[in-house]
N, C-alpha and C. Protein backbone atom coordinates (compact mmCIF):
# COMPACT_ATOMS: atom_id res chain seq x y z
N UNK A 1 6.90 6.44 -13.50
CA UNK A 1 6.92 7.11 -12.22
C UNK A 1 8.30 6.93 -11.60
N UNK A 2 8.68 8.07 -11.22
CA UNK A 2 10.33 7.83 -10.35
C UNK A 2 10.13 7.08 -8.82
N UNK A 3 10.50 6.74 -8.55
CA UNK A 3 10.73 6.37 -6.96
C UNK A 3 12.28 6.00 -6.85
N UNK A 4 12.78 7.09 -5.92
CA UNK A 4 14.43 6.75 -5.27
C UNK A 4 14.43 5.42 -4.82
N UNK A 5 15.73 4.40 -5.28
CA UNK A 5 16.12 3.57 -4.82
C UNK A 5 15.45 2.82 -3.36
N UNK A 6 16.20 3.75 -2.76
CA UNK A 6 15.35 3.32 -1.32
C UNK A 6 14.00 2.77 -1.11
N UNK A 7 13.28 4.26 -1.48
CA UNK A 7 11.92 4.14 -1.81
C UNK A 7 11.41 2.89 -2.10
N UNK A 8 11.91 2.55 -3.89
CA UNK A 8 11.53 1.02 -4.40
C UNK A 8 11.78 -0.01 -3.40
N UNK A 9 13.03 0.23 -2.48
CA UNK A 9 12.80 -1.36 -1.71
C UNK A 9 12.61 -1.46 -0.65
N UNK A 10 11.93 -0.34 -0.01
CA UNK A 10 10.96 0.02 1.23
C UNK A 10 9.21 -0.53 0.67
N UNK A 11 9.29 -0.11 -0.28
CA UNK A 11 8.00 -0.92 -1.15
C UNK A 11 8.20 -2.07 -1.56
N UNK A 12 9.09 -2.36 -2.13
CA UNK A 12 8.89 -4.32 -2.45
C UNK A 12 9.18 -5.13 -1.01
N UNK A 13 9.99 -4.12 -0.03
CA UNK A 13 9.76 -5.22 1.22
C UNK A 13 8.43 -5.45 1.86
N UNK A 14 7.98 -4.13 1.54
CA UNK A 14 6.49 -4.48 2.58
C UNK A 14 6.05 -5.33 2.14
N UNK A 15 5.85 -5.57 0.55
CA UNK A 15 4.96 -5.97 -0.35
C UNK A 15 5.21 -8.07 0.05
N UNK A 16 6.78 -8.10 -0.07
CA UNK A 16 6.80 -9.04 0.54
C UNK A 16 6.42 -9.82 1.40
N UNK A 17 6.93 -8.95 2.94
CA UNK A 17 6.26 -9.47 4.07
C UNK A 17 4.40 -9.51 4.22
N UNK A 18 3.79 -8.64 3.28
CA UNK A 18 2.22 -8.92 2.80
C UNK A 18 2.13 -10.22 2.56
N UNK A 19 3.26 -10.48 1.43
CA UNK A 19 2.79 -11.61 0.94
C UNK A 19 2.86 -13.29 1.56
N UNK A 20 3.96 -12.99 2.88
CA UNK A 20 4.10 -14.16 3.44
C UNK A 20 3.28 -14.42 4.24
N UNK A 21 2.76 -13.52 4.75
CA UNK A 21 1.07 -13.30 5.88
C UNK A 21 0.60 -13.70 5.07
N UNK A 22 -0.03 -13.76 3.50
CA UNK A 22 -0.98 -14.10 3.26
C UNK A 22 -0.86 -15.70 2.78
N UNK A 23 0.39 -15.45 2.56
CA UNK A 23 0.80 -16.77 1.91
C UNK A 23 0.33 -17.70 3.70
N UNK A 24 1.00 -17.53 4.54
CA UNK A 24 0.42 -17.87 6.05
C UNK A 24 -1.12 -17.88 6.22
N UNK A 25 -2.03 -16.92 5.80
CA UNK A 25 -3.42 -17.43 6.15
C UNK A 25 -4.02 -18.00 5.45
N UNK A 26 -3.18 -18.26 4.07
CA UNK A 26 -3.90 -19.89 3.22
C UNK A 26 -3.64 -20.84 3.71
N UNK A 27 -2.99 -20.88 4.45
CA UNK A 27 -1.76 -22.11 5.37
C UNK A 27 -3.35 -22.41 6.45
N UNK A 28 -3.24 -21.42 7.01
CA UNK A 28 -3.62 -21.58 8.05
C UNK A 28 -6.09 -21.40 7.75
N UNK A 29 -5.92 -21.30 7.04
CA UNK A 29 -7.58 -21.69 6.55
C UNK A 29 -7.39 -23.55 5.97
N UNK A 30 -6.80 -23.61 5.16
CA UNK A 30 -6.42 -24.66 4.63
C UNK A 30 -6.07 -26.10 5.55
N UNK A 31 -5.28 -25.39 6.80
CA UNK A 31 -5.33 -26.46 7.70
C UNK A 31 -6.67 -25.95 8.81
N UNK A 32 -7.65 -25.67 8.61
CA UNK A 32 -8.27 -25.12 9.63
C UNK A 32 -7.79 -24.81 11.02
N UNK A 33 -7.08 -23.74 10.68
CA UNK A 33 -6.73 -23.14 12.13
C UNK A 33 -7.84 -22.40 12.91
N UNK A 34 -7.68 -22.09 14.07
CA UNK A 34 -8.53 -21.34 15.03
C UNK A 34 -8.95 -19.64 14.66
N UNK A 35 -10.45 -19.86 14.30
CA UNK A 35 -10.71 -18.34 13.98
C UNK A 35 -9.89 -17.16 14.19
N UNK A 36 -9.69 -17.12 15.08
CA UNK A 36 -9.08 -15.59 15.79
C UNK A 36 -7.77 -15.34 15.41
N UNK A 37 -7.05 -16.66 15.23
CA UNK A 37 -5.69 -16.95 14.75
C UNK A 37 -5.96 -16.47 13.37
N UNK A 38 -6.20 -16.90 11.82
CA UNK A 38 -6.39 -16.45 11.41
C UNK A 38 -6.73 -14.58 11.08
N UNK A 39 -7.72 -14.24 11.61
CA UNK A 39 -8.20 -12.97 11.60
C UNK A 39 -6.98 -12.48 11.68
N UNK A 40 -5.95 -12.26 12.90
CA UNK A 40 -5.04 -11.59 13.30
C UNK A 40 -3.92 -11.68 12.05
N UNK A 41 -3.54 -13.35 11.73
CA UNK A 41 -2.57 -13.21 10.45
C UNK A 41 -3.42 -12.23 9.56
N UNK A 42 -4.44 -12.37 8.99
CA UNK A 42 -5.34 -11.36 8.10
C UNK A 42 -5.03 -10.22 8.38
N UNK A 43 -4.92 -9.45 9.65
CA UNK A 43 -4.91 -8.40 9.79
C UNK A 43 -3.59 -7.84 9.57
N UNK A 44 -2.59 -8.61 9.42
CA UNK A 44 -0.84 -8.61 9.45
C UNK A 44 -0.93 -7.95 8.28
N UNK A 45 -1.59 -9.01 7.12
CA UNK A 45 -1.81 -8.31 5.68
C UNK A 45 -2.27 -7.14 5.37
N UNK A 46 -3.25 -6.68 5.64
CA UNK A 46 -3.94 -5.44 5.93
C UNK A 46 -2.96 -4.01 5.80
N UNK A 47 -1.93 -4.56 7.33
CA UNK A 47 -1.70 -3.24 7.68
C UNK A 47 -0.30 -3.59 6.81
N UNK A 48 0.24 -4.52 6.78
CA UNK A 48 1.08 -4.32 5.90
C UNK A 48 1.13 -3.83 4.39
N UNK A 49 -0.15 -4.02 4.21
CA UNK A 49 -0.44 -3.50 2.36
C UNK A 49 -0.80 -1.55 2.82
N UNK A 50 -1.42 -0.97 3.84
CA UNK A 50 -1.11 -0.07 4.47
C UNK A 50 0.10 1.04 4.39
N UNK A 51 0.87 -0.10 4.66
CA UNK A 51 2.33 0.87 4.81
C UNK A 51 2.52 1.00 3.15
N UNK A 52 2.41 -0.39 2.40
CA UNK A 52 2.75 0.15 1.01
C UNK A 52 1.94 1.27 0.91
N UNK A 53 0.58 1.56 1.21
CA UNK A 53 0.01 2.59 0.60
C UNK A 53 0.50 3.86 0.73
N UNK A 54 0.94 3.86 1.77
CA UNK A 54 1.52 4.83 2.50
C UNK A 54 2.98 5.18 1.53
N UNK A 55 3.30 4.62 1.54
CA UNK A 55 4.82 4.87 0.76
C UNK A 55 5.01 5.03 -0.32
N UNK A 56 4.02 4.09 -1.22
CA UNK A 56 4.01 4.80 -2.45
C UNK A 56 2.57 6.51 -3.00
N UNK A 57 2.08 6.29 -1.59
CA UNK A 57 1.34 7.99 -1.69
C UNK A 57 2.42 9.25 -1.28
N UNK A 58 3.16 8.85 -0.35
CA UNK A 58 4.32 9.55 0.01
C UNK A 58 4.91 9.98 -1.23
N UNK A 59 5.67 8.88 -1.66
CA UNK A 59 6.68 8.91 -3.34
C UNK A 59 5.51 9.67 -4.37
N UNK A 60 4.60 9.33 -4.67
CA UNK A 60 3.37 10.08 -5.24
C UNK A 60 3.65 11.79 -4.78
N UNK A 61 3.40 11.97 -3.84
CA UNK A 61 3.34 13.99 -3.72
C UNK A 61 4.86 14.08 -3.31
N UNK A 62 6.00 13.30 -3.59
CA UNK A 62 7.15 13.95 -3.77
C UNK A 62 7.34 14.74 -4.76
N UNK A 63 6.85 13.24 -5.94
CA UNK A 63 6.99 13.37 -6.98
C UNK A 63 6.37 14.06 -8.33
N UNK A 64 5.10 13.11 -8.63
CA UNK A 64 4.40 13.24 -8.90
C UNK A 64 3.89 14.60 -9.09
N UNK A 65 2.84 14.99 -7.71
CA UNK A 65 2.01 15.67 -7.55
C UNK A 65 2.84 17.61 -7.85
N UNK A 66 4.27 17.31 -7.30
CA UNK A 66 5.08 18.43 -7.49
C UNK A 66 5.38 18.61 -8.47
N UNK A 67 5.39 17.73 -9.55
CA UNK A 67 5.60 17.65 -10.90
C UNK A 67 4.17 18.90 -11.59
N UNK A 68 2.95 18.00 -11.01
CA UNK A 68 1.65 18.42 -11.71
C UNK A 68 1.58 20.23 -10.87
N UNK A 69 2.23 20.71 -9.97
CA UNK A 69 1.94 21.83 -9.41
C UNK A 69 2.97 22.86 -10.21
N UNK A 70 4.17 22.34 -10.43
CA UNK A 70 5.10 23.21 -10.96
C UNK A 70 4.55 23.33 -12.69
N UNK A 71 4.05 22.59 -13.46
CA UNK A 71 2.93 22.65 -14.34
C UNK A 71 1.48 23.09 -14.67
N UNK A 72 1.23 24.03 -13.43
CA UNK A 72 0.21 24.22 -13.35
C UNK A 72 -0.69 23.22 -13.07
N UNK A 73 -1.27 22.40 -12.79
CA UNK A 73 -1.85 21.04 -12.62
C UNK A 73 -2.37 20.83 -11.97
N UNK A 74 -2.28 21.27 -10.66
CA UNK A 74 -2.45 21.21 -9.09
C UNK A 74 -4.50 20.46 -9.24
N UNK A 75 -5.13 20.95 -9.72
CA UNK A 75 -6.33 20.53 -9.38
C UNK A 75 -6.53 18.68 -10.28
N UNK A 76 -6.05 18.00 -11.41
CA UNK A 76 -5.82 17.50 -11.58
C UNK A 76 -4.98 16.28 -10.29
N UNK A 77 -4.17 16.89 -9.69
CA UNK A 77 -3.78 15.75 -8.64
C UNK A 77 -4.51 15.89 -7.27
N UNK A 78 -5.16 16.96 -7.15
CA UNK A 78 -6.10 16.45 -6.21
C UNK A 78 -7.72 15.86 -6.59
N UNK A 79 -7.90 16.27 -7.68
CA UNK A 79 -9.06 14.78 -8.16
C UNK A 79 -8.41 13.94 -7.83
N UNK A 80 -7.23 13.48 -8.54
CA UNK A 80 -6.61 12.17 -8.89
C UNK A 80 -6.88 11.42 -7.40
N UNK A 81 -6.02 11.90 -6.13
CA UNK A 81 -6.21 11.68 -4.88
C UNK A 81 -7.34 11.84 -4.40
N UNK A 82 -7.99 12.65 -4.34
CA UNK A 82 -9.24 12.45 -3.71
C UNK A 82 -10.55 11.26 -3.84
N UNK A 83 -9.96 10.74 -5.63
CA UNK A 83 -10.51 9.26 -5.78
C UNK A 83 -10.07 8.70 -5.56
N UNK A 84 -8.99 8.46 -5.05
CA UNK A 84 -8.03 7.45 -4.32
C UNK A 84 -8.99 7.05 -2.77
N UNK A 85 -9.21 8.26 -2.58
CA UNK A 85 -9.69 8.07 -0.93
C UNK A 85 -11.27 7.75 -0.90
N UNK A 86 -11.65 8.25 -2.15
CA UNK A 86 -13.43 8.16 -2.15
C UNK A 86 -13.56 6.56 -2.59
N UNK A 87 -12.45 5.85 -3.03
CA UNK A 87 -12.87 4.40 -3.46
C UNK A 87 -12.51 3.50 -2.60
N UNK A 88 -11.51 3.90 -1.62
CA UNK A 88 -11.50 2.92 -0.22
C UNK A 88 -12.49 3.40 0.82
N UNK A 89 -13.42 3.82 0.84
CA UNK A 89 -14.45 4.09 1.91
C UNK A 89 -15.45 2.45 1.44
């Protein structure tokens, strides 16, 4: 799969800062921190894995999906996506 430069490290940063939130709410279960505290680092993760989704679905119908349309393809990438969305419900 292509992804422009940029792209790739707009995605490994998020992926990062995911990972220090989470790396933070083992921290913080581990020392038993205060419910709510927790939840909220939790939720840091969340939306940060979010934006990856976001960015690499973006890079996906730059790429990708324009690839499968200029090939005739087009119904092929919207299965593809549409199970994307039917398996996070």
């Amino acid at each position: 799969m292509y992804r422009p430069k940029d792209t790739q490290e707009r995605i490994l940063h998020r992926l990062k800062i995911a990972k220090g939130h989470l790396q933070k709410v083992i921290q913080m279960v581990e020392s038993g921190q205060y419910c709510i505290d927790v939840i909220h680092q939790s939720q840091a993760v969340q939306r940060a894995l979010q934006e990856v989704d976001g960015l690499v679905l973006e890079n996906h119908l730059k790429t990708c999906v324009v690839e499968h349309i200029k090939n005739g393809e087009a119904d092929t990438s919207i299965k593809e996506i549409m199970n994307v969305f039917k398996k996070s419900k």
